[in-house]
Protein backbone atom coordinates (compact mmCIF):
# COMPACT_ATOMS: atom_id res chain seq x y z
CA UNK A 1 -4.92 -31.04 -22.91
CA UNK A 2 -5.40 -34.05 -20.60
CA UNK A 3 -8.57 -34.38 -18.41
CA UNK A 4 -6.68 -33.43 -14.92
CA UNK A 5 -4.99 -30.09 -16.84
CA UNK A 6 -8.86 -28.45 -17.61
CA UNK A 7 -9.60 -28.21 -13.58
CA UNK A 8 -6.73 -27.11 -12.15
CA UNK A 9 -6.83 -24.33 -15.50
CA UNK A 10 -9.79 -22.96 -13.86
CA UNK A 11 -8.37 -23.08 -10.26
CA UNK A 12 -5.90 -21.32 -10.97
CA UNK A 13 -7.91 -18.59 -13.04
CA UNK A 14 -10.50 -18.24 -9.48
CA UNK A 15 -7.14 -17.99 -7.60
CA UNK A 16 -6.00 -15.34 -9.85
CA UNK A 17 -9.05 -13.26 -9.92
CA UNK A 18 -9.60 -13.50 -6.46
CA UNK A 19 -6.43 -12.05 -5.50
CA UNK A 20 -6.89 -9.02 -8.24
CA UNK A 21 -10.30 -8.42 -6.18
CA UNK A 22 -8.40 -8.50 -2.83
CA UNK A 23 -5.72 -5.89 -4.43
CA UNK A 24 -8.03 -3.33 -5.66
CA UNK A 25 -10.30 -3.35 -2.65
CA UNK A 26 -7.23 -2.53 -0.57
CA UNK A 27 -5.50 -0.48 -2.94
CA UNK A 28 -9.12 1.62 -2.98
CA UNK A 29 -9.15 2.35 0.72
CA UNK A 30 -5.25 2.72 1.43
CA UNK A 31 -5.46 5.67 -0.97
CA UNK A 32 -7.95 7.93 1.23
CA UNK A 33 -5.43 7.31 3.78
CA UNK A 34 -2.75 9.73 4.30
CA UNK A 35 -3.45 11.76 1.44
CA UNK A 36 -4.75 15.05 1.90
CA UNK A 37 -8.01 17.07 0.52
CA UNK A 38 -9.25 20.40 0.73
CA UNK A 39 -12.32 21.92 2.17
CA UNK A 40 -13.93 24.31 4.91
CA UNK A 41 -14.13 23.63 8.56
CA UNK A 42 -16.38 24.97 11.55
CA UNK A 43 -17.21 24.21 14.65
CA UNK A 44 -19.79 23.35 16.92
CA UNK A 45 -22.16 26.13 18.60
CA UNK A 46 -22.26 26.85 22.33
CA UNK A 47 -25.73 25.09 22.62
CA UNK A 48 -24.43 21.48 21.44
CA UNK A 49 -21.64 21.24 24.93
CA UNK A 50 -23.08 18.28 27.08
CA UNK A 51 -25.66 17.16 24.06
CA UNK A 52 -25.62 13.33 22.64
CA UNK A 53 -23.30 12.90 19.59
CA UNK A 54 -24.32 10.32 17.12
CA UNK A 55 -22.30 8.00 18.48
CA UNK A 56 -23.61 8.04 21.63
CA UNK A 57 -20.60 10.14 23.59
CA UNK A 58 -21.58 13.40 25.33
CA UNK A 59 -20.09 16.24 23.31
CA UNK A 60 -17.36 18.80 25.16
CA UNK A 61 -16.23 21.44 23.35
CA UNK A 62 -12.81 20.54 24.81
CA UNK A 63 -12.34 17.01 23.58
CA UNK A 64 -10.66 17.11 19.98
CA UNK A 65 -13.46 15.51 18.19
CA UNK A 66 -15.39 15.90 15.48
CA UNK A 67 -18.47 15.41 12.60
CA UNK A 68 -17.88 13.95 9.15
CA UNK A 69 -20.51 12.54 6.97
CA UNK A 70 -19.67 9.08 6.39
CA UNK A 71 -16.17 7.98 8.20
CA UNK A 72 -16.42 5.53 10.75
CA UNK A 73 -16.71 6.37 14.25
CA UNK A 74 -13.16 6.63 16.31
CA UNK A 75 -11.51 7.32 13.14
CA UNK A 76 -8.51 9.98 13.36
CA UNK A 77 -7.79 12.51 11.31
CA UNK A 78 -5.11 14.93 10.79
CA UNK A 79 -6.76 19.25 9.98
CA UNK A 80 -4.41 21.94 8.91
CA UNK A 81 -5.33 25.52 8.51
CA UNK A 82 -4.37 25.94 5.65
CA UNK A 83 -3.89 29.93 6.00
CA UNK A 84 -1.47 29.81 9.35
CA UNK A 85 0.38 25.66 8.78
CA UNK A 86 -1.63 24.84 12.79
CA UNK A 87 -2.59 21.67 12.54
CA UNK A 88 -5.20 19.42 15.44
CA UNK A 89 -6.17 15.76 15.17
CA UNK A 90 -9.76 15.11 15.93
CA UNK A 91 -11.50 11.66 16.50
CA UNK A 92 -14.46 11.42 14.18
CA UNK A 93 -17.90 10.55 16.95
CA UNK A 94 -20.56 12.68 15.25
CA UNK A 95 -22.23 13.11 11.92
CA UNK A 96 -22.35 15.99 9.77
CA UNK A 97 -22.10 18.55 8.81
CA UNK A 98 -25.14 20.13 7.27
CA UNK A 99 -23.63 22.35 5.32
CA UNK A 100 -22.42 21.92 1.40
CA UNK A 101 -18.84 22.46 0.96
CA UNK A 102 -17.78 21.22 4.53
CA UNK A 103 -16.33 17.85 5.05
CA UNK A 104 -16.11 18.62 9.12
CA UNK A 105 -17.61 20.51 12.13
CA UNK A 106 -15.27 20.15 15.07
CA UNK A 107 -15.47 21.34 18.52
CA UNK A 108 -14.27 24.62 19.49
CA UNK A 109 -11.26 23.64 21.87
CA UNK A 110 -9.86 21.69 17.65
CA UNK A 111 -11.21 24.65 16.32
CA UNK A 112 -9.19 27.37 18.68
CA UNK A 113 -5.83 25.07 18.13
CA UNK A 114 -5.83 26.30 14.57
CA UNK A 115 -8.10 29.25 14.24
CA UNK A 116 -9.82 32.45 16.55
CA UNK A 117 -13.08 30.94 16.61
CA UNK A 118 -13.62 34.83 15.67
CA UNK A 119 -12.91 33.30 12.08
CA UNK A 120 -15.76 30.93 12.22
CA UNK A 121 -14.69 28.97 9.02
CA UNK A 122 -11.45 28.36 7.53
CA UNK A 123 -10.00 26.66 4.72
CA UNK A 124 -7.99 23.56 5.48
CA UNK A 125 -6.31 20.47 4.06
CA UNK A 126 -7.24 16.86 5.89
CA UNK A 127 -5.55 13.31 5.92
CA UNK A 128 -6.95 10.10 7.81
CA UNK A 129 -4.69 8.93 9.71
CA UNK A 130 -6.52 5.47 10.30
């Protein structure tokens, strides 16, 4: 191996491993998008309308919004009751919910475009759509 081949060996091997890195960090977050999970929704009680959310908007129970845990703020995402095929998309501006087996509180005027808020919580299937 000549003196000139060794460097441009190890080049190539950073290239190459830097380009795996880039693949599986996208690969990881393209797969939480657009595939769809289970869980249990509700939505937001009478006393939160004109409150702070986390994200600093006022909260309506009109506006299709709602609280997840951890995804970013402004992030859509697609909610169908699972029971009746209704289906909302809600912008993520809140955090929450509190409650174990939820992944999302959302206002009443989501809630009422694919449940009677009579039902309180439902069981639903979600996708991110961004």
């Amino acid at each position: 191996m000549s003196k000139n081949a060794f460097p441009r060996l190890i080049i190539i091997r950073l290239s190459l491993f830097f380009v795996m890195l880039a693949v599986i960090s996208c690969g990881g977050r393209s797969s939480d998008t657009g595939s769809y999970k289970s869980t249990t929704v509700s939505y937001y009680a009478d006393k939160f309308d004109g409150r702070k959310t986390a994200s600093g908007e006022t909260y309506r129970h009109s506006k299709m919004t709602g609280a997840h845990t951890s995804l970013s703020f402004g992030t859509r995402v697609e909610i169908v009751n699972i029971g009746n095929g209704k289906s909302v998309i809600i912008t993520v501006n809140d955090r929450g919910p509190l409650k174990a087996g939820r992944a999302f509180d959302i206002s009443q005027g989501a809630f009422r475009r694919i449940a009677n808020l009579n039902d309180g919580v439902v069981k639903v299937k979600y996708r991110i759509l961004n």
